[in-house]
N, C-alpha and C. Protein backbone atom coordinates (compact mmCIF):
# COMPACT_ATOMS: atom_id res chain seq x y z
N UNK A 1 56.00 -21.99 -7.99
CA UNK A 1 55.58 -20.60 -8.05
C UNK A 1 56.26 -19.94 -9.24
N UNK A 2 55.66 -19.04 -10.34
CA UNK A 2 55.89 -18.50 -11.46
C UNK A 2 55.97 -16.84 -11.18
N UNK A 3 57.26 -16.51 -11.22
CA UNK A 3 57.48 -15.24 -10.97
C UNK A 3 57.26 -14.57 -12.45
N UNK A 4 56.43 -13.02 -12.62
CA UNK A 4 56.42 -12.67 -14.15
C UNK A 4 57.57 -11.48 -14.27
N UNK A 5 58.52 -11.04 -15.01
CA UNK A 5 58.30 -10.00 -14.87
C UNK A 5 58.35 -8.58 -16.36
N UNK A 6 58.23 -7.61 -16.52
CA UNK A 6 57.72 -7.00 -17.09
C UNK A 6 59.47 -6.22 -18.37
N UNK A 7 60.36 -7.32 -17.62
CA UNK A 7 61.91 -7.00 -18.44
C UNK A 7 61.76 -8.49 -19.52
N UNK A 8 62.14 -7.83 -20.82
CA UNK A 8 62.46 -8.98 -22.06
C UNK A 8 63.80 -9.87 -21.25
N UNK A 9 63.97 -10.80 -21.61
CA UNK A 9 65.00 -11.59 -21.31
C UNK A 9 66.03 -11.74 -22.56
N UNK A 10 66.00 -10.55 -23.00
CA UNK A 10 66.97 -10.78 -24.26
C UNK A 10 66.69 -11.37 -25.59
N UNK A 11 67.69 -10.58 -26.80
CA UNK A 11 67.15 -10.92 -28.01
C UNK A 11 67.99 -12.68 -27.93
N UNK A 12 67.62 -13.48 -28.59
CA UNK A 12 68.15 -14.78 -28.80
C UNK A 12 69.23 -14.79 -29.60
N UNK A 13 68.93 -13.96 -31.07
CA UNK A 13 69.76 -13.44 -32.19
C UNK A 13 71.44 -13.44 -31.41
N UNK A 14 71.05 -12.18 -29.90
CA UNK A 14 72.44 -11.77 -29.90
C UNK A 14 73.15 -13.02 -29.29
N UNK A 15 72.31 -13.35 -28.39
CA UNK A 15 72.69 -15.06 -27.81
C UNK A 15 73.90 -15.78 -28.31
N UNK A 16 72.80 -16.37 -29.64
CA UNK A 16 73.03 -17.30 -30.17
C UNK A 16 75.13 -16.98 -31.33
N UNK A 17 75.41 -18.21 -31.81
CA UNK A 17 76.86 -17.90 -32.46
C UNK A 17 76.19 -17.54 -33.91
N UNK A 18 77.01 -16.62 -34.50
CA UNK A 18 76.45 -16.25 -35.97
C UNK A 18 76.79 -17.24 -36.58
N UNK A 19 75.83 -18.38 -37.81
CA UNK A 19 75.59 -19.09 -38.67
C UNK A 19 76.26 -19.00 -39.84
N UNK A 20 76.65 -20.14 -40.25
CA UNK A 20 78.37 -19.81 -41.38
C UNK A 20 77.89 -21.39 -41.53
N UNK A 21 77.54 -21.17 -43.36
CA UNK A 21 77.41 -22.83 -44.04
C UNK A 21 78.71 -23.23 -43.87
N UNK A 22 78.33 -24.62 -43.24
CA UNK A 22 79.72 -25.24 -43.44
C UNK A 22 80.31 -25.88 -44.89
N UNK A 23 79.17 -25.67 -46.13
CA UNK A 23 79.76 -26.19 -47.09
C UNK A 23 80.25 -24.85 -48.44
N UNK A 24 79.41 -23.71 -47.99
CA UNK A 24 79.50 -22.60 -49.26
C UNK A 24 80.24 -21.80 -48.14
N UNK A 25 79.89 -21.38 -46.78
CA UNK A 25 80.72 -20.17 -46.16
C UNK A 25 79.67 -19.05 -45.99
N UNK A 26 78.40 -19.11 -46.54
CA UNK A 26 77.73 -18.06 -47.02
C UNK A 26 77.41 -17.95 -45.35
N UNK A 27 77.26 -16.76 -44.65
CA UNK A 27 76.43 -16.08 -43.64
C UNK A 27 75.68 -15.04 -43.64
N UNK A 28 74.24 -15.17 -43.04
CA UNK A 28 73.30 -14.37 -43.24
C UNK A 28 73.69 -12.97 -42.33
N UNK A 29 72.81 -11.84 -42.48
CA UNK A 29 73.57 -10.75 -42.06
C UNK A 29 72.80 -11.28 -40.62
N UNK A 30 73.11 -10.42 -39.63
CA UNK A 30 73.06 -10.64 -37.70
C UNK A 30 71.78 -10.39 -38.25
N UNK A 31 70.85 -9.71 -38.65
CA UNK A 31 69.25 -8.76 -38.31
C UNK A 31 68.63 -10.08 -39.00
N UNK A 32 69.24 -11.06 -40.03
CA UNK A 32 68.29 -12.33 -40.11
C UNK A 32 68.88 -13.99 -39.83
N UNK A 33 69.66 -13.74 -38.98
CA UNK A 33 70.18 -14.82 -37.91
C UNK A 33 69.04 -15.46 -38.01
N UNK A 34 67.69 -15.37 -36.97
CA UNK A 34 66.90 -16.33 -36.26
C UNK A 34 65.93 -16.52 -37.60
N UNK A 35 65.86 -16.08 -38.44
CA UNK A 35 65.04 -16.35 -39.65
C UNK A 35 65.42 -17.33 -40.47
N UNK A 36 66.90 -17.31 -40.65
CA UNK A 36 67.57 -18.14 -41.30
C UNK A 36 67.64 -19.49 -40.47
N UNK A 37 67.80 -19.68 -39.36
CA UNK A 37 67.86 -20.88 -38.62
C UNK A 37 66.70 -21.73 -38.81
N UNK A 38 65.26 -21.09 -39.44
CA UNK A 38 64.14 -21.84 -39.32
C UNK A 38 64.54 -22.59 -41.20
N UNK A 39 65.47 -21.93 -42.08
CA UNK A 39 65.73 -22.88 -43.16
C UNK A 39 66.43 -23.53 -43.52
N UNK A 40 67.60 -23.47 -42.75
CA UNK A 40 68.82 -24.02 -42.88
C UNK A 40 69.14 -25.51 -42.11
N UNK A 41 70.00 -26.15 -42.50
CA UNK A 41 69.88 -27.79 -42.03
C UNK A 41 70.81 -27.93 -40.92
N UNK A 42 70.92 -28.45 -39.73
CA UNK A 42 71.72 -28.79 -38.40
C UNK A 42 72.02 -30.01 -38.84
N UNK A 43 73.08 -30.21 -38.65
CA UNK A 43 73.96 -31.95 -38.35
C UNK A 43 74.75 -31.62 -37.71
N UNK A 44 75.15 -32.53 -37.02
CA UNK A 44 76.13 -33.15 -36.26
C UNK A 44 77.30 -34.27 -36.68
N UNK A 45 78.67 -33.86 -36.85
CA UNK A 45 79.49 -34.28 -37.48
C UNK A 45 80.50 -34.31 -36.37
N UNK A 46 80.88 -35.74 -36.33
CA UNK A 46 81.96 -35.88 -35.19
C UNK A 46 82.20 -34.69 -33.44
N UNK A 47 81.04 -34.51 -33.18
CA UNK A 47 80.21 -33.49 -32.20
C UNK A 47 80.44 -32.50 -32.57
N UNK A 48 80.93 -31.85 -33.61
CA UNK A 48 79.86 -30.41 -34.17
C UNK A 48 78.97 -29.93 -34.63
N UNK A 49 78.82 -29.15 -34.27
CA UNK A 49 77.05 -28.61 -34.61
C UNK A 49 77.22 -28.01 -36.30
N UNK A 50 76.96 -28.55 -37.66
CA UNK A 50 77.65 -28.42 -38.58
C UNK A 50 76.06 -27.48 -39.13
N UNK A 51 75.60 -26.50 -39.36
CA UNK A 51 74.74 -25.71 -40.16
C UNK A 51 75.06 -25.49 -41.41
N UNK A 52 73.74 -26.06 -42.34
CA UNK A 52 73.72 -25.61 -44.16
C UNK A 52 72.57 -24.92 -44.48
N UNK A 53 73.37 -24.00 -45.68
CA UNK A 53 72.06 -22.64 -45.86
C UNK A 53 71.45 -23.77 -46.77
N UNK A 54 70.12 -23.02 -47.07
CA UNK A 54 69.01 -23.31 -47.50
C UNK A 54 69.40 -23.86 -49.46
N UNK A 55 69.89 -23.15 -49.78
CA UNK A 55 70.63 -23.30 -50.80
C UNK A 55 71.41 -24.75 -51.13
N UNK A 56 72.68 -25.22 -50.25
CA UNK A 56 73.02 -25.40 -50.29
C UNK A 56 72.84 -27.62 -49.95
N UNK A 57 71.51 -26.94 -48.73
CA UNK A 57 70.68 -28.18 -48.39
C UNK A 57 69.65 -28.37 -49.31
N UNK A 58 69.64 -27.94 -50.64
CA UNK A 58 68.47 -28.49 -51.44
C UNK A 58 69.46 -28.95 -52.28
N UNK A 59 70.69 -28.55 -52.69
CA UNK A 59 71.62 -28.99 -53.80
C UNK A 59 71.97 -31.00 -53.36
N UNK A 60 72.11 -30.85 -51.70
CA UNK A 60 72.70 -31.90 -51.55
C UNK A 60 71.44 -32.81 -50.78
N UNK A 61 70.25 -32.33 -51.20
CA UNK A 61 69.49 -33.25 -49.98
C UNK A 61 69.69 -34.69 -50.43
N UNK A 62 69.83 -35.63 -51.30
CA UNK A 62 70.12 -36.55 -51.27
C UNK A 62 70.84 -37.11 -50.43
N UNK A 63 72.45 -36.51 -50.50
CA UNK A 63 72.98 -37.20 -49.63
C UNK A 63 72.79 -36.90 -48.70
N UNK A 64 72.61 -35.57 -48.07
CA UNK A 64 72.08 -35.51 -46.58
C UNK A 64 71.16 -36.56 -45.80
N UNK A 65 70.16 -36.83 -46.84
CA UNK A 65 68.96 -37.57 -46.55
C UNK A 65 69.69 -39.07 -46.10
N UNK A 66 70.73 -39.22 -47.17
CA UNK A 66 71.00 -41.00 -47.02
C UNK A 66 72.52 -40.67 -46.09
N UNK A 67 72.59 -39.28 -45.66
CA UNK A 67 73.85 -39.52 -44.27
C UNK A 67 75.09 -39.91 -44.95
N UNK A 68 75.14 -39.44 -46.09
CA UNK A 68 76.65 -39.66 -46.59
C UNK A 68 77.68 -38.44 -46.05
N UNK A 69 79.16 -38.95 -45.84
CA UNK A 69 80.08 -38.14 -45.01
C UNK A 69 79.94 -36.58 -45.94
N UNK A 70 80.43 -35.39 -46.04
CA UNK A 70 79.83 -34.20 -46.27
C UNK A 70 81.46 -34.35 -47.20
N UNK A 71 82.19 -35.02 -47.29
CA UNK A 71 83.90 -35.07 -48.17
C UNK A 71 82.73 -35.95 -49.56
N UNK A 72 81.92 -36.23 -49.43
CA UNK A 72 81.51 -37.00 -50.84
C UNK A 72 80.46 -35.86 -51.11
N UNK A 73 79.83 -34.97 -50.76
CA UNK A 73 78.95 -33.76 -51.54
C UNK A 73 80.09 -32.90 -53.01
């Protein structure tokens, strides 16, 4: 049974942890959090959730691509 109801369940934005490249530092302001997440690259590095701006994942897509450790970028 699917209950509806007529209250938002919250912005995600505020949810979610604010986004910080792990290789430049650069963070987008809070009002384009969830915008930025659709360009920026997710890895996982020794179980952290490691996020790169858009920028920063076109400089290094090579090695990203071939999974080299992020100490050789």
């Amino acid at each position: 049974m699917t209950v509806k109801t007529d209250e938002p369940l919250g912005d995600t934005a505020e949810m979610a942890p604010l986004l910080t490249c792990s290789t430049c530092g650069t963070t987008p302001q809070p009002a384009d959090q969830a915008r930025a997440r659709l360009g920026w690259s997710r890895s996982v590095e020794r179980g952290r959730t490691m996020w790169t701006c858009e920028r920063c994942s076109r400089e290094n897509l090579r090695s990203i691509e071939s999974k080299l450790d992020p100490a050789w970028w």
